[in-house]
N, C-alpha and C. Protein backbone atom coordinates (compact mmCIF):
# COMPACT_ATOMS: atom_id res chain seq x y z
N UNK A 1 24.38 8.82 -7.29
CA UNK A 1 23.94 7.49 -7.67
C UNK A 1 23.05 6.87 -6.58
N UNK A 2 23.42 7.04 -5.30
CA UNK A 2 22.42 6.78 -4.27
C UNK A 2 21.38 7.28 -4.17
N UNK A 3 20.75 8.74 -4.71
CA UNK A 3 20.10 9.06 -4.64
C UNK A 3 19.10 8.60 -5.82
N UNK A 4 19.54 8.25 -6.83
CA UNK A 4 18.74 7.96 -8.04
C UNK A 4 17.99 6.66 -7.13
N UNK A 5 19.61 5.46 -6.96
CA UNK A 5 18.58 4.86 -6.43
C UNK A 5 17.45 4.34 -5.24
N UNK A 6 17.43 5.20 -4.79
CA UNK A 6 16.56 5.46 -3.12
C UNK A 6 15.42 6.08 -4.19
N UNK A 7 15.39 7.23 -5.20
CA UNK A 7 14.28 7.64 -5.84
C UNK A 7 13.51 6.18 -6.69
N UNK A 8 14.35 5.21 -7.35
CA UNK A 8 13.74 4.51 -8.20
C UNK A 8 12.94 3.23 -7.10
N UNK A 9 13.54 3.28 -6.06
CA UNK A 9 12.55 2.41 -5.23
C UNK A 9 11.40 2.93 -4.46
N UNK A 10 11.65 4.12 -3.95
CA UNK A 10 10.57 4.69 -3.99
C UNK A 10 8.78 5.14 -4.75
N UNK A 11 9.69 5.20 -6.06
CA UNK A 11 8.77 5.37 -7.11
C UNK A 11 8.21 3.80 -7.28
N UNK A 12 9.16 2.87 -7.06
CA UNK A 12 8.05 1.60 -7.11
C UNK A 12 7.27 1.25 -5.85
N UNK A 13 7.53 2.01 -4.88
CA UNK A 13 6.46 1.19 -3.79
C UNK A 13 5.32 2.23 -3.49
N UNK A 14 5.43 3.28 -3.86
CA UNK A 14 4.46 4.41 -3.81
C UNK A 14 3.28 3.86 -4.30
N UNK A 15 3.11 3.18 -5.41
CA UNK A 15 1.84 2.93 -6.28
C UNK A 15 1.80 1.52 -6.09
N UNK A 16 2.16 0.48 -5.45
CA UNK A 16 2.04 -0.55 -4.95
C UNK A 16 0.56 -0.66 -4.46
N UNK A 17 -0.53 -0.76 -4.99
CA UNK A 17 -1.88 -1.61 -4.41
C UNK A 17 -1.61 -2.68 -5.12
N UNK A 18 -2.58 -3.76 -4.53
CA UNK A 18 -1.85 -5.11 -4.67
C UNK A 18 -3.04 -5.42 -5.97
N UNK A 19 -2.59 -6.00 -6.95
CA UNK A 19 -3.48 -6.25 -8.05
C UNK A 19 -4.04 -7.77 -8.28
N UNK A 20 -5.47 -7.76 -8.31
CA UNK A 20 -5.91 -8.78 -8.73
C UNK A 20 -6.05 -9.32 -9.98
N UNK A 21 -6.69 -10.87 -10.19
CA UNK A 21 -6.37 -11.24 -11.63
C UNK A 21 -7.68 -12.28 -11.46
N UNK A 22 -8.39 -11.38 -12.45
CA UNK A 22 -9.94 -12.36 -12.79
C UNK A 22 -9.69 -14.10 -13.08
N UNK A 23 -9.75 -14.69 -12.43
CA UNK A 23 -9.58 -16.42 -12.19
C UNK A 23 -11.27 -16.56 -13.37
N UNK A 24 -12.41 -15.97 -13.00
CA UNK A 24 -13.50 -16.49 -13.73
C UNK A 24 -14.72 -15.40 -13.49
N UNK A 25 -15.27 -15.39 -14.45
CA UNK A 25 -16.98 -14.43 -14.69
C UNK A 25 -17.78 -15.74 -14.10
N UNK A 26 -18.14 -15.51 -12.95
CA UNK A 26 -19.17 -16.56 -12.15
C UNK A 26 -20.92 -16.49 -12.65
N UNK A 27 -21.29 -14.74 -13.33
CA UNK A 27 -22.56 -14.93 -13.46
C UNK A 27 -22.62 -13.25 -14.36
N UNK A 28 -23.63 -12.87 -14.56
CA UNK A 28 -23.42 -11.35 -15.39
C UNK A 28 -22.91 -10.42 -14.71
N UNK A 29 -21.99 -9.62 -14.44
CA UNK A 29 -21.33 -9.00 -13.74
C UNK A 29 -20.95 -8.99 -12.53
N UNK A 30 -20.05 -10.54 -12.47
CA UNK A 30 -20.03 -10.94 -11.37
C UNK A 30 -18.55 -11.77 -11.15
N UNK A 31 -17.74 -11.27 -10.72
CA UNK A 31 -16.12 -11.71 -11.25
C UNK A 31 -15.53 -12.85 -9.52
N UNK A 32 -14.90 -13.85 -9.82
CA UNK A 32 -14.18 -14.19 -9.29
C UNK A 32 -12.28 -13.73 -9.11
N UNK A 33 -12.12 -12.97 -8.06
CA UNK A 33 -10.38 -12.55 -8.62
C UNK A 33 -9.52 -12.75 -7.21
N UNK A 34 -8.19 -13.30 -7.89
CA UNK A 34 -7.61 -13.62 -6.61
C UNK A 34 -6.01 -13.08 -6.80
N UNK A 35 -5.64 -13.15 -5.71
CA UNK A 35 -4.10 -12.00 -5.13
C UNK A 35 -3.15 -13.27 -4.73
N UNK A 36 -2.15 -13.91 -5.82
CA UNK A 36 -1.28 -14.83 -5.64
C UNK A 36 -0.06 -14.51 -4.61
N UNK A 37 -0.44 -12.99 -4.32
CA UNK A 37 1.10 -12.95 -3.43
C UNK A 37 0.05 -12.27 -2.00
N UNK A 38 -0.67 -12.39 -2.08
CA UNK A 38 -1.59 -12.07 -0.18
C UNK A 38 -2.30 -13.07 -0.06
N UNK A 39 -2.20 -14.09 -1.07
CA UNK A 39 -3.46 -15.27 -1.11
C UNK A 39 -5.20 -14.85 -0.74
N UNK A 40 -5.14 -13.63 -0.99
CA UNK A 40 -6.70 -13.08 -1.14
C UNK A 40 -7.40 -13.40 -2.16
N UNK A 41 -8.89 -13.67 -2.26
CA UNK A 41 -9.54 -14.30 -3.01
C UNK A 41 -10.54 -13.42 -2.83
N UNK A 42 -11.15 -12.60 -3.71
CA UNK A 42 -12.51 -11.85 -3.78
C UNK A 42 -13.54 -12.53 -4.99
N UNK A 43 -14.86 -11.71 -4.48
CA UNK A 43 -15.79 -12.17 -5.26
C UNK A 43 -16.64 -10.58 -5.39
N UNK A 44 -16.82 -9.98 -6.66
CA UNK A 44 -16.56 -8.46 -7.26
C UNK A 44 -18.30 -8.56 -7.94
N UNK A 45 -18.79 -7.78 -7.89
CA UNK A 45 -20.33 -7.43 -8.80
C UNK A 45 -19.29 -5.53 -9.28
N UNK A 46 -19.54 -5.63 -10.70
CA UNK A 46 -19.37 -4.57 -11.97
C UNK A 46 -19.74 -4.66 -12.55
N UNK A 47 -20.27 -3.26 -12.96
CA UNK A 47 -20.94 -3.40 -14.87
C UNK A 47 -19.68 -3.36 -15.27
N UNK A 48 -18.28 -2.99 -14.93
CA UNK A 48 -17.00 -2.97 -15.97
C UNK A 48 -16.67 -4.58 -16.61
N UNK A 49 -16.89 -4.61 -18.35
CA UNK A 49 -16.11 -5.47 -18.09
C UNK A 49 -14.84 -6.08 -18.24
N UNK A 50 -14.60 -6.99 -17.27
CA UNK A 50 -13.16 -7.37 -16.93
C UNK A 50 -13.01 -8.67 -18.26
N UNK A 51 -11.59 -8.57 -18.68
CA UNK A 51 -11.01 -9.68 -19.08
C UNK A 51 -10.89 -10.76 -18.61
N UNK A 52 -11.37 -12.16 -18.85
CA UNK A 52 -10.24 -12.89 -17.91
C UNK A 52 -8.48 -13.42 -18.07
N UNK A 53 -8.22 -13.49 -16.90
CA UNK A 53 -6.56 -13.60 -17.24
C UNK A 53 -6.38 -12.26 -16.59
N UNK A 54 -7.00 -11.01 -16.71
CA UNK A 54 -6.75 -9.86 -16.70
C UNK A 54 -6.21 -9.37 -14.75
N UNK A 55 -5.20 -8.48 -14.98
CA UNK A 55 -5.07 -7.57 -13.79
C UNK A 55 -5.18 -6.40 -13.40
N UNK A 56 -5.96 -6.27 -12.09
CA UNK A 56 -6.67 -5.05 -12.28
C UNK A 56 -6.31 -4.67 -10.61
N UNK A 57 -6.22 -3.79 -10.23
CA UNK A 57 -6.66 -3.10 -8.44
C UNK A 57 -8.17 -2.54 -8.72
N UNK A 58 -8.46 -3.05 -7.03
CA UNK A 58 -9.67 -2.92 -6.67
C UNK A 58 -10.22 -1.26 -6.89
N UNK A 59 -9.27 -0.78 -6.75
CA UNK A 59 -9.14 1.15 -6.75
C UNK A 59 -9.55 1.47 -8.09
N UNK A 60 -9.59 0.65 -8.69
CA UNK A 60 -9.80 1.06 -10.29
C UNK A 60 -11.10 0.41 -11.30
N UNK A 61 -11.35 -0.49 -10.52
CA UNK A 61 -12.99 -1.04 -10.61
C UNK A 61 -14.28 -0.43 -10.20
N UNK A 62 -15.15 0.21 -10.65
CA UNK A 62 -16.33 0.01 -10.01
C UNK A 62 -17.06 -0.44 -9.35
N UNK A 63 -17.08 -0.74 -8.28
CA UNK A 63 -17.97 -2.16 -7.82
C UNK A 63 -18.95 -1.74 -7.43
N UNK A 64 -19.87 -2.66 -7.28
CA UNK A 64 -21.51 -2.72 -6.48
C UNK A 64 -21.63 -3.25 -5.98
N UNK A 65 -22.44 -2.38 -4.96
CA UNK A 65 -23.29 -3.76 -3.63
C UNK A 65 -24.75 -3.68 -4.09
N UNK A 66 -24.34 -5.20 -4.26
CA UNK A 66 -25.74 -6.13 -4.74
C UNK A 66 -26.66 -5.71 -3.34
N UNK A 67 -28.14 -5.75 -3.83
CA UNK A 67 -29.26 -5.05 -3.44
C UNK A 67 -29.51 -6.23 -1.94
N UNK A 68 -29.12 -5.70 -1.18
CA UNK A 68 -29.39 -7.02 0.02
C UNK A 68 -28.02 -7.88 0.46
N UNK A 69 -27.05 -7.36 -0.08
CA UNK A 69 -26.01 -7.90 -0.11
C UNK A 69 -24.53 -7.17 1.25
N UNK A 70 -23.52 -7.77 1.36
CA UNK A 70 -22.45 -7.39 2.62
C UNK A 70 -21.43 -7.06 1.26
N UNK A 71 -20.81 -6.08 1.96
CA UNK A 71 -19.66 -5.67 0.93
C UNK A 71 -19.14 -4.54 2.07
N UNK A 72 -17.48 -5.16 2.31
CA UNK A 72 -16.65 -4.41 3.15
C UNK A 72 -15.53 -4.00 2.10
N UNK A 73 -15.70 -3.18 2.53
CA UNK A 73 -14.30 -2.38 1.78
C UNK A 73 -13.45 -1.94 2.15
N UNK A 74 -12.10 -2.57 2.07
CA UNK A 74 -11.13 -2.27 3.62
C UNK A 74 -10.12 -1.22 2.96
C-alpha cells in the first residue's frame, strides 16, 4: 500500500509543468497568459489557436519570435 502510494505521487509530480491560462488575444496571434499559482504573467506570439479561458504549458505551444523582437525561454 505504501508503495502504490509513493507511485501515485510520483506519477503526479513527474509531469508537473506549470500551466498557463489565456486571460486575452491582445492582437492576431498574440496571447496574453498568466500562472495563478507562480504569479507569472506572459505575453506569447502563435499561429496556434488558443481558446480563451483555456490551459495550456508553454512546452506544448508553438511560439515565435516576432521579427526584431526579445524572447527568453527559460
Amino acid at each position: 500500500m505504501k508503495i502504490l502510494t509513493i507511485l501515485i505521487i510520483l506519477c503526479a509530480f513527474i509531469g508537473c509543468a506549470p500551466k498557463y491560462q489565456v486571460v486575452q488575444e491582445l492582437d492576431v496571434n498574440m496571447y496574453h497568459m498568466n500562472n495563478p499559482k507562480k504569479g507569472d504573467i506572459v505575453i506569447i506570439f502563435t499561429q496556434d489557436k488558443l481558446n480563451l479561458n483555456g490551459w495550456y504549458k508553454l512546452k506544448q505551444i508553438n511560439i515565435i519570435k516576432p521579427e526584431g523582437g526579445y524572447y527568453e525561454n527559460n
